[in-house]
N, C-alpha and C. Protein backbone atom coordinates (compact mmCIF):
# COMPACT_ATOMS: atom_id res chain seq x y z
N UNK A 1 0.84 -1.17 0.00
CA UNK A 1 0.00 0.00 0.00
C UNK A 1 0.89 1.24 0.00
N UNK A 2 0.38 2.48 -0.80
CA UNK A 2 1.17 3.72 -0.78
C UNK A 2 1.58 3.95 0.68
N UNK A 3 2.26 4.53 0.80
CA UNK A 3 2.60 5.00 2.59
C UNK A 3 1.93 6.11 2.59
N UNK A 4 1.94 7.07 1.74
CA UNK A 4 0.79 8.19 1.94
C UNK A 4 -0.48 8.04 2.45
N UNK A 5 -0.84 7.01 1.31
CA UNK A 5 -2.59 6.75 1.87
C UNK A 5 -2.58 5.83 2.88
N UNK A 6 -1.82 5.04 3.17
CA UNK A 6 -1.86 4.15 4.91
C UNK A 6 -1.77 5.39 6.02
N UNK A 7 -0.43 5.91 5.66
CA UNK A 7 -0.54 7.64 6.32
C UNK A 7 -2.04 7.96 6.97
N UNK A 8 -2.55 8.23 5.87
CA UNK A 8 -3.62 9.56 5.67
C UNK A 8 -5.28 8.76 6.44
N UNK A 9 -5.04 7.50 6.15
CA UNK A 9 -6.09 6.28 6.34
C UNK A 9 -5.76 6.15 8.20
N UNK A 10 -4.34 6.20 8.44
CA UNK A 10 -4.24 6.04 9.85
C UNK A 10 -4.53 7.18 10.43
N UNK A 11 -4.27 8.25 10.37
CA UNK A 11 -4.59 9.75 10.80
C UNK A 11 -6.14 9.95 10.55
N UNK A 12 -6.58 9.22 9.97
CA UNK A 12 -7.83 9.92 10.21
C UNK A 12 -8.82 9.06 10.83
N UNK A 13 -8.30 7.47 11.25
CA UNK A 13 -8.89 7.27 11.81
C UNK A 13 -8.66 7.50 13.40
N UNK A 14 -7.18 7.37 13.44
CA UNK A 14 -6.61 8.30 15.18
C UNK A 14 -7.90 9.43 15.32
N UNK A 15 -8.03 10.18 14.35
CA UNK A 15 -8.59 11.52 14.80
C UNK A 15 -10.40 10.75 15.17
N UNK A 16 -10.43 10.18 14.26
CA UNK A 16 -11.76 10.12 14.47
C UNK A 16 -12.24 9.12 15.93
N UNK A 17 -11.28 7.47 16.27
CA UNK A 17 -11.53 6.97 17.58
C UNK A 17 -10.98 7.62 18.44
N UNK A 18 -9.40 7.94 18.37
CA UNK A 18 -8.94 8.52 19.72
C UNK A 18 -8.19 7.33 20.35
N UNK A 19 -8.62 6.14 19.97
CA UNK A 19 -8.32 4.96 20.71
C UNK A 19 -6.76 3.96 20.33
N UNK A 20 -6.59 4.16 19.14
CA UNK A 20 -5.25 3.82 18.47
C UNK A 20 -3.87 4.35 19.46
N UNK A 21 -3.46 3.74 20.15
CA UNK A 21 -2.43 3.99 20.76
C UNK A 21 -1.32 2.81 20.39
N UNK A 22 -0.27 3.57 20.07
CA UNK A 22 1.17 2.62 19.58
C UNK A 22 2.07 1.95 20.94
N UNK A 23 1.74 0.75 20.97
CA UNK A 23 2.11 0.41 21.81
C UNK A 23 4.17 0.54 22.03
N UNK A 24 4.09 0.70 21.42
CA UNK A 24 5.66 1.08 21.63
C UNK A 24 6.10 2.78 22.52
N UNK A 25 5.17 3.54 21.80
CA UNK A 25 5.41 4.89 21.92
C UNK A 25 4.89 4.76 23.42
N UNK A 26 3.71 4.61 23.50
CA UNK A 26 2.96 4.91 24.92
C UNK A 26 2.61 3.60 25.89
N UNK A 27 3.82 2.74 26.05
CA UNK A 27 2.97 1.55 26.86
C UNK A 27 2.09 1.48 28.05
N UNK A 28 2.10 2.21 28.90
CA UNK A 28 1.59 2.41 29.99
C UNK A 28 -0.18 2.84 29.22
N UNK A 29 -0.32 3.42 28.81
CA UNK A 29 -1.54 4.34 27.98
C UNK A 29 -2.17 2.88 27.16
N UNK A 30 -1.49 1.60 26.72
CA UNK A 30 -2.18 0.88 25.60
C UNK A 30 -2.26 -0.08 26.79
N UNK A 31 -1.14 -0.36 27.91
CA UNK A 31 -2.07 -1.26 29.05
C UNK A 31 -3.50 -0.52 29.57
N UNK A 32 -3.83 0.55 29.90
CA UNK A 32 -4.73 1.04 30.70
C UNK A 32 -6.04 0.69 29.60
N UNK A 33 -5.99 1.13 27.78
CA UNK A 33 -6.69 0.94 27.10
C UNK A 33 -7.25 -0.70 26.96
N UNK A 34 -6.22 -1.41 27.16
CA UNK A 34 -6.28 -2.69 27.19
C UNK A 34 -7.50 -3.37 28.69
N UNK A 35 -7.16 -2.87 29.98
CA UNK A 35 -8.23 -2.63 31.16
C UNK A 35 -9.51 -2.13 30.98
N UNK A 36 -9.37 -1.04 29.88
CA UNK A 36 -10.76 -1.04 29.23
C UNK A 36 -11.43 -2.09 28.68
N UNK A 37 -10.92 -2.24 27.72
CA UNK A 37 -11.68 -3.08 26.78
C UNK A 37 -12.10 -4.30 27.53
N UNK A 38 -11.53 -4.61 28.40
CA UNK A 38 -11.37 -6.02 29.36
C UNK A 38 -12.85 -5.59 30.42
N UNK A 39 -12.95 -4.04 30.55
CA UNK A 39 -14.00 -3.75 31.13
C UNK A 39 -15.45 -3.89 30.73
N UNK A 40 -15.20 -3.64 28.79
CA UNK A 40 -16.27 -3.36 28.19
C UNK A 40 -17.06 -4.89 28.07
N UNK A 41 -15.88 -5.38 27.76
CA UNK A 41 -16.55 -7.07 28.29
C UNK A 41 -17.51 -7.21 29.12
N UNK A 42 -16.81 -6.67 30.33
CA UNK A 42 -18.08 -7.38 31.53
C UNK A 42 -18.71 -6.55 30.89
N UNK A 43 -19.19 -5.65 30.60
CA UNK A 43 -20.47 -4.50 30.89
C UNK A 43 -21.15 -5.64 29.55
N UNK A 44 -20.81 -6.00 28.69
CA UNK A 44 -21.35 -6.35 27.72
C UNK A 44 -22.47 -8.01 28.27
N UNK A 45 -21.37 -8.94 29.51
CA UNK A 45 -22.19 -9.92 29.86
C UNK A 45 -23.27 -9.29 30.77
N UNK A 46 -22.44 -8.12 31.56
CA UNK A 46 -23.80 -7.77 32.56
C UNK A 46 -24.70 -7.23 31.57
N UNK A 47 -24.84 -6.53 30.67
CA UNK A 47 -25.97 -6.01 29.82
C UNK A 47 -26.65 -7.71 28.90
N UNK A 48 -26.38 -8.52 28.73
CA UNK A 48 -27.18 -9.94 28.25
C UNK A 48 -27.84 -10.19 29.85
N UNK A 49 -27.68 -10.04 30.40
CA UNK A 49 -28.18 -10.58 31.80
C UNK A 49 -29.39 -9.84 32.24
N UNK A 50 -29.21 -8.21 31.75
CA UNK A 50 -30.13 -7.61 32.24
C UNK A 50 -31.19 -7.62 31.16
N UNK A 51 -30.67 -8.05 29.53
CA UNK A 51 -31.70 -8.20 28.95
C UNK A 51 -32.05 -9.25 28.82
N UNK A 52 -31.97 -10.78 29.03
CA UNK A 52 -32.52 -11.62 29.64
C UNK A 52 -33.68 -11.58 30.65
N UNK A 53 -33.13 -10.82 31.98
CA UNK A 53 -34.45 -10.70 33.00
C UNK A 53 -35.27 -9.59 32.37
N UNK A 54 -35.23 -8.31 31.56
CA UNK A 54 -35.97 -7.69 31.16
C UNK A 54 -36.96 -8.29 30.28
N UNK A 55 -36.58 -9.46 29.32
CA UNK A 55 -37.52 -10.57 28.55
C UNK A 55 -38.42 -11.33 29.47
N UNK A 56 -37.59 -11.74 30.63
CA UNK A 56 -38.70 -12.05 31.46
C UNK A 56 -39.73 -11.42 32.51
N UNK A 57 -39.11 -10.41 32.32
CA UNK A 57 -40.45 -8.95 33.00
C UNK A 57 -40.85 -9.09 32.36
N UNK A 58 -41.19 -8.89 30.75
CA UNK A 58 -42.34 -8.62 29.65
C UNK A 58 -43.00 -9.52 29.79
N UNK A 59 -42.75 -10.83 29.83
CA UNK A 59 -43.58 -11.83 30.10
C UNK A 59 -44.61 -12.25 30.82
N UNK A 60 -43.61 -11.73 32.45
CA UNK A 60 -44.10 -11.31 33.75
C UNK A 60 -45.50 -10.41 33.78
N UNK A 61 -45.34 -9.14 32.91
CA UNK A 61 -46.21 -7.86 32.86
C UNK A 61 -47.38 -8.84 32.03
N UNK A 62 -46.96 -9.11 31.13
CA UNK A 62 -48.20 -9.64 29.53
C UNK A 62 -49.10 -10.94 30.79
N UNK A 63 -48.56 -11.54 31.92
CA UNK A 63 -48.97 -12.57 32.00
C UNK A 63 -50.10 -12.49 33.22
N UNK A 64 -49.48 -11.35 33.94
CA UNK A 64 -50.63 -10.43 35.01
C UNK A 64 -51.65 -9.92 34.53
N UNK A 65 -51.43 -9.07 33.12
CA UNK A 65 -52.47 -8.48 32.60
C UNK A 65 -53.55 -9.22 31.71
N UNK A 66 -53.03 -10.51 31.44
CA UNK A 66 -54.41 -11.32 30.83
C UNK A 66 -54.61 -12.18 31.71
N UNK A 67 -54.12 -12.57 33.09
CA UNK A 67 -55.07 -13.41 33.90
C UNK A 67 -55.48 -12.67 34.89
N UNK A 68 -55.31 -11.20 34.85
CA UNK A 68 -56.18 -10.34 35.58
C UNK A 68 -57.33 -10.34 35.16
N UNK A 69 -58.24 -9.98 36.23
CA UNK A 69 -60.14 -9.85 36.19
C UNK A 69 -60.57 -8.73 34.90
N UNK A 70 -60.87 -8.69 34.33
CA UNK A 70 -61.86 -9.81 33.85
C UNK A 70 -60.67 -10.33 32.69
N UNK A 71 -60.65 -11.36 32.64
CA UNK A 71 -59.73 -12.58 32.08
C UNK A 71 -59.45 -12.51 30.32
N UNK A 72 -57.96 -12.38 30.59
CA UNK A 72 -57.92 -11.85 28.81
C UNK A 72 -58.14 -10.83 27.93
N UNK A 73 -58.89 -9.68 29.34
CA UNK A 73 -58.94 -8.47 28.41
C UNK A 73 -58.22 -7.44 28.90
N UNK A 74 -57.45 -6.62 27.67
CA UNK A 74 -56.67 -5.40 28.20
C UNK A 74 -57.39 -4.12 27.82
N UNK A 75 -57.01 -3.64 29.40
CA UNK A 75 -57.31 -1.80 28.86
C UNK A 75 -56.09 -1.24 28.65
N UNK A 76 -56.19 0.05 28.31
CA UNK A 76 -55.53 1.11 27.91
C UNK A 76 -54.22 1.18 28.83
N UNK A 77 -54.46 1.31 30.05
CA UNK A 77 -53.21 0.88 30.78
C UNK A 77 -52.47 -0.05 31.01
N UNK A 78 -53.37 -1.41 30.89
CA UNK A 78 -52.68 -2.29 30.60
C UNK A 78 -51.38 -2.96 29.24
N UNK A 79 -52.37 -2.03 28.12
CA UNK A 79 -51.23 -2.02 26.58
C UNK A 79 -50.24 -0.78 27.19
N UNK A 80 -49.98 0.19 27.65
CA UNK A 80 -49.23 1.14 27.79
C UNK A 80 -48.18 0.03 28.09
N UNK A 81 -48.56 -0.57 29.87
CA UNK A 81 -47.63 -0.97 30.51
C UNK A 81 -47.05 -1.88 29.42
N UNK A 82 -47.53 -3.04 29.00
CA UNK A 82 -46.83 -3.95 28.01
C UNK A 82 -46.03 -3.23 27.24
N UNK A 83 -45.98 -2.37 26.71
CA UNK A 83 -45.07 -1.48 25.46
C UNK A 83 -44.20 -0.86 26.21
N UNK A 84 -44.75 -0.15 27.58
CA UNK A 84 -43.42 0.29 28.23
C UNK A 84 -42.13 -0.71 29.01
N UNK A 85 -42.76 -2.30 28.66
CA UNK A 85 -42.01 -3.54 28.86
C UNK A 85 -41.19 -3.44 27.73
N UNK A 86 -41.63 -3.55 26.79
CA UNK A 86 -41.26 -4.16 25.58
C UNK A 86 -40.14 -2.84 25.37
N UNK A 87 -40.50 -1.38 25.36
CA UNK A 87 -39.54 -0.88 24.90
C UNK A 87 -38.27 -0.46 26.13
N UNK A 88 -38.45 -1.02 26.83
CA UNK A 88 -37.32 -1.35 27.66
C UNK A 88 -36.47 -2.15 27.24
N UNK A 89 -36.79 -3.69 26.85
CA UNK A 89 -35.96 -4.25 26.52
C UNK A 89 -35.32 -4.07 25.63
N UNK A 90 -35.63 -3.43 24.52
CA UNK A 90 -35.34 -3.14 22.79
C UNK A 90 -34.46 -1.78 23.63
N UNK A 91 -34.90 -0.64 24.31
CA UNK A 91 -33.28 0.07 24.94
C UNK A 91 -32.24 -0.58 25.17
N UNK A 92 -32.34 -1.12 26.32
CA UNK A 92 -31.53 -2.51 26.81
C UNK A 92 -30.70 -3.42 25.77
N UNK A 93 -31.57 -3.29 24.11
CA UNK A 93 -30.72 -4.33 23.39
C UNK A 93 -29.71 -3.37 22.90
N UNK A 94 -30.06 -1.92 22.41
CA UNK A 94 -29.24 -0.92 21.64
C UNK A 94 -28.43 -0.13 22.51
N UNK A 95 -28.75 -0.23 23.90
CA UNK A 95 -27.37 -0.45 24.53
C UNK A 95 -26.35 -0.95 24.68
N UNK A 96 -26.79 -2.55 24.60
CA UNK A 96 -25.54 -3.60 24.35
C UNK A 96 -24.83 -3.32 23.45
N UNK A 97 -25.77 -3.09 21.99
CA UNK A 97 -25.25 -2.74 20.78
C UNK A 97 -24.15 -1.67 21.09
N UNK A 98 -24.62 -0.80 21.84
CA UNK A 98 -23.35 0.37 21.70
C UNK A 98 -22.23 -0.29 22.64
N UNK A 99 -22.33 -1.24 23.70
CA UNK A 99 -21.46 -2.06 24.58
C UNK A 99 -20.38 -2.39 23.28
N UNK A 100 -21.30 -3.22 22.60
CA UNK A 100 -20.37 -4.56 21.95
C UNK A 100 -19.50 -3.56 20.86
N UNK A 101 -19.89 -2.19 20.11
CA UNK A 101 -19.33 -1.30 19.16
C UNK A 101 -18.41 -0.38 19.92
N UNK A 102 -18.35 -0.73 21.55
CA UNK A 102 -16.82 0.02 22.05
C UNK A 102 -15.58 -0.79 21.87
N UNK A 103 -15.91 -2.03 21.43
CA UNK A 103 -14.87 -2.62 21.35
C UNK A 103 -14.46 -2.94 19.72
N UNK A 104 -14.90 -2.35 18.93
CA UNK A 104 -14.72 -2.30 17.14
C UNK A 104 -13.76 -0.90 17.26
N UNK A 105 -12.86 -1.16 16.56
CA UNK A 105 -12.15 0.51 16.49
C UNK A 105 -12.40 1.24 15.12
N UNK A 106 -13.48 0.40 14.18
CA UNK A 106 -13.37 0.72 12.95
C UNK A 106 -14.80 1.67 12.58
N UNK A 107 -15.49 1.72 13.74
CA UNK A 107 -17.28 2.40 13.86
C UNK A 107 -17.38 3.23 14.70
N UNK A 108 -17.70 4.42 14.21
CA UNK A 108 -17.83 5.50 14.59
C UNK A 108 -19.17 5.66 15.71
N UNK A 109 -18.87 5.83 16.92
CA UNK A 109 -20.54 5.06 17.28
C UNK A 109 -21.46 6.09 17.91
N UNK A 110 -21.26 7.30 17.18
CA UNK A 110 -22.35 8.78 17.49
C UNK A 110 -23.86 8.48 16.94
N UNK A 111 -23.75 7.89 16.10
CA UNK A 111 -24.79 7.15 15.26
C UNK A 111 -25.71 6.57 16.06
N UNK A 112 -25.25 5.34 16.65
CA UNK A 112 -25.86 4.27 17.70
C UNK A 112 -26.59 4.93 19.16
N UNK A 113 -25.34 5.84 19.45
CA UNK A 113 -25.86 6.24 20.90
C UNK A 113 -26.80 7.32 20.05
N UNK A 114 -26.83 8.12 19.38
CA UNK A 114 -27.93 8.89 18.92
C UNK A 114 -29.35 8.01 18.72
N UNK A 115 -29.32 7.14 17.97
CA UNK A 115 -30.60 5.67 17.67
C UNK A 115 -30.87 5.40 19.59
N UNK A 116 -30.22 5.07 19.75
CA UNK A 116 -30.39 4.60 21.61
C UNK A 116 -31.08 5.83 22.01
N UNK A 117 -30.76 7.08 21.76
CA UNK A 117 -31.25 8.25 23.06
C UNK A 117 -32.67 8.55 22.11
N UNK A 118 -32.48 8.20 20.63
CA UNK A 118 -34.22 8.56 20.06
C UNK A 118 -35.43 7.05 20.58
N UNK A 119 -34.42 6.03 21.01
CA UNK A 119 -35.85 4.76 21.56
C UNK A 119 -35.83 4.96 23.08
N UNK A 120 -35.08 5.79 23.82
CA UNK A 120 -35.40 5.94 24.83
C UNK A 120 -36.29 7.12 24.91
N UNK A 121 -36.51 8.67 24.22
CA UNK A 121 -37.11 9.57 24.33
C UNK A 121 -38.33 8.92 23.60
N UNK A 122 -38.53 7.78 22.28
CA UNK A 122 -40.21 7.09 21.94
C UNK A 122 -40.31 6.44 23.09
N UNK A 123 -39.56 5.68 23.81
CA UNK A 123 -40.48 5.08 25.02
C UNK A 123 -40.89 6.23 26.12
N UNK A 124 -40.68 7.38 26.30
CA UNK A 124 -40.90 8.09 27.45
C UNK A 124 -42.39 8.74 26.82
N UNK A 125 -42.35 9.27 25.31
CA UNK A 125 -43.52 9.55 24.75
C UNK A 125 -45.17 8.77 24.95
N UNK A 126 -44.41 7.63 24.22
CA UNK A 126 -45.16 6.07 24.39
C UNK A 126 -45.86 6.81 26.02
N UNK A 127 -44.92 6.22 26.84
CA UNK A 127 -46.13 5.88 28.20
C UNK A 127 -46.40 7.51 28.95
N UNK A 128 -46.42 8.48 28.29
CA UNK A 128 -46.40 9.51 29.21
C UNK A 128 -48.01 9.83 29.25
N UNK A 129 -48.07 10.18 30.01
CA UNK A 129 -49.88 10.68 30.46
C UNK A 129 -49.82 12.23 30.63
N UNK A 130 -50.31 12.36 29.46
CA UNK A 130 -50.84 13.54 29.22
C UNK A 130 -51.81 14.78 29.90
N UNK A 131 -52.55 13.98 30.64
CA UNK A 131 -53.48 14.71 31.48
C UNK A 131 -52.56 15.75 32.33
N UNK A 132 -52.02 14.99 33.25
CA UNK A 132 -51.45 15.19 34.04
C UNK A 132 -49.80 16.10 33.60
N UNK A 133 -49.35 16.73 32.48
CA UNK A 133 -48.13 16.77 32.57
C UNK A 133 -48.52 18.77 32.07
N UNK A 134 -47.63 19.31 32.33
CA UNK A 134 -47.46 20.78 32.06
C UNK A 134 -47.01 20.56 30.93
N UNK A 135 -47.39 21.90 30.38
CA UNK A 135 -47.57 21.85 28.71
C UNK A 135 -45.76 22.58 28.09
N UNK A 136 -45.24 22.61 29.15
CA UNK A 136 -43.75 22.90 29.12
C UNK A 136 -43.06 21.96 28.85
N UNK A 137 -43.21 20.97 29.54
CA UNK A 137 -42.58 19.35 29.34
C UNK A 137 -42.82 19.07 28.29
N UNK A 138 -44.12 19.02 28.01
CA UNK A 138 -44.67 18.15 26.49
C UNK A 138 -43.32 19.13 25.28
N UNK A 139 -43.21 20.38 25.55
CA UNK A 139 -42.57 21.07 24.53
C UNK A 139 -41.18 20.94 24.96
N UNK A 140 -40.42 20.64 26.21
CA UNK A 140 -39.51 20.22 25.94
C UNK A 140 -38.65 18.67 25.64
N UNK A 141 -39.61 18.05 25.32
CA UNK A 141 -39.70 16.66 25.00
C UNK A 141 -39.56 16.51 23.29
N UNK A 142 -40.71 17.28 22.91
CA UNK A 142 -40.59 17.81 21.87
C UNK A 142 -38.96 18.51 21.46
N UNK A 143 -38.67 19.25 21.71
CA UNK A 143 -37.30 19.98 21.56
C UNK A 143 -36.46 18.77 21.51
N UNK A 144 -36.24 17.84 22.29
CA UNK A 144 -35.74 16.94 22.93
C UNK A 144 -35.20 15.88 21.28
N UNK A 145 -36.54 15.59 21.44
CA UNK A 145 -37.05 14.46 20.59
C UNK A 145 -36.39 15.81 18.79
N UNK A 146 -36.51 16.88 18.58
CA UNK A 146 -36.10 17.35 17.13
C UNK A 146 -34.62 17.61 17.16
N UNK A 147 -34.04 17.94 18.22
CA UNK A 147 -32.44 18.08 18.63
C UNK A 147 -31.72 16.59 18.12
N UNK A 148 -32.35 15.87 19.04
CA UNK A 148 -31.52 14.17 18.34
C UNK A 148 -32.11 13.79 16.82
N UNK A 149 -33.18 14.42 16.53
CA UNK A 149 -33.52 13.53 15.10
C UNK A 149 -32.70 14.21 14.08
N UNK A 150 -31.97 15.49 14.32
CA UNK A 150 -31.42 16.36 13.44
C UNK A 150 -30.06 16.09 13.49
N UNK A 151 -29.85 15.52 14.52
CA UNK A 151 -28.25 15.37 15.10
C UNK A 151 -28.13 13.91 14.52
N UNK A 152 -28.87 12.89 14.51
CA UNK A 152 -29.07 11.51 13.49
C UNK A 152 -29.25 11.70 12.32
N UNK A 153 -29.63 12.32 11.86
CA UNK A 153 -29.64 13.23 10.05
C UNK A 153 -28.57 13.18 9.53
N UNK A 154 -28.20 13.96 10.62
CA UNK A 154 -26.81 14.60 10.20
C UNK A 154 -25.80 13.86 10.08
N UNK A 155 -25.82 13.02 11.03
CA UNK A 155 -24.62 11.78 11.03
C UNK A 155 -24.56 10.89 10.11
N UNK A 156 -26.00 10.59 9.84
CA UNK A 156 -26.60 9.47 8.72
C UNK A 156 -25.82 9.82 7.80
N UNK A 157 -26.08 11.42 7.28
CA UNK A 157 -25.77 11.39 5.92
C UNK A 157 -24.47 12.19 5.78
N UNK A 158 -23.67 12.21 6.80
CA UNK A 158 -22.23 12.51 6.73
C UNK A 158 -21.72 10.64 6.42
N UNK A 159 -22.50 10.02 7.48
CA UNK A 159 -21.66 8.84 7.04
C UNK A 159 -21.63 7.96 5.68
N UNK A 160 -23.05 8.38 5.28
CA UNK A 160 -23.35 7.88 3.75
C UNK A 160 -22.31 8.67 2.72
């Protein structure tokens, strides 16, 4: 390969992870990076664990609410709660996702945690009760919710 473009290919991905450390130049700095990654591990089994028991909350929730009185039928609070199961776990999975993409040095992962913070602000939408909330919240939720969809735009189609 040219040495220029290996050059130019390594520099820009230094700039872009941060994480490329030469183990010669900085050893102390590529052991500590190395304690990371060794960290991101666990976080990655403890996050299967928690989405494991979160699969079995949904289950838990779906299984109260149809052998509750009167038998098999859901109201309105009852589908909330189920969806606010369900989109727990699906957080929980695109968390891992961003777990398991700290340890790729080749993915840029503004993307992911942006996707993660827009299914955590639809699940807060999803179950929020309206009656009850000041009409400030609703608009800064709103704000909330157009700040990350613009900031995912943007990334999308820088990365495309």
């Amino acid at each position: 390969m040219d040495k220029n473009l290996e050059s130019s290919l390594t520099t820009e991905h230094d700039t872009a992870e941060g994480l490329n450390i030469n183990e010669s130049e900085e050893p102390f700095v590529h052991w500590l990076l190395v304690v990371i990654r060794f960290c991101v591990r666990i976080l990655a089994v403890l996050m299967t664990m928690v989405i494991m028991w979160s699969v079995a909350d949904v289950a838990w929730v779906i299984y109260q609410r149809v052998i509750a009185s009167p038998v098999g039928l859901l109201n309105v609070n009852d589908i909330l709660a189920s969806f606010g199961a369900f989109m727990v776990t699906l957080i929980a999975i695109e968390i891992f996702l961003n777990i398991v993409l700290y340890l790729r040095d080749d993915v840029l992962h503004v993307k992911l945690v942006l996707a993660t913070a827009l299914m955590a602000i639809a699940r807060k939408v999803i179950v929020l009760d309206y009656k009850t909330l000041e009409p400030e919240y609703i608009w800064a939720t709103a704000a909330v919710i157009l700040a990350l969809s613009i900031g995912y735009w943007l990334v999308a189609k820088k990365i495309q």
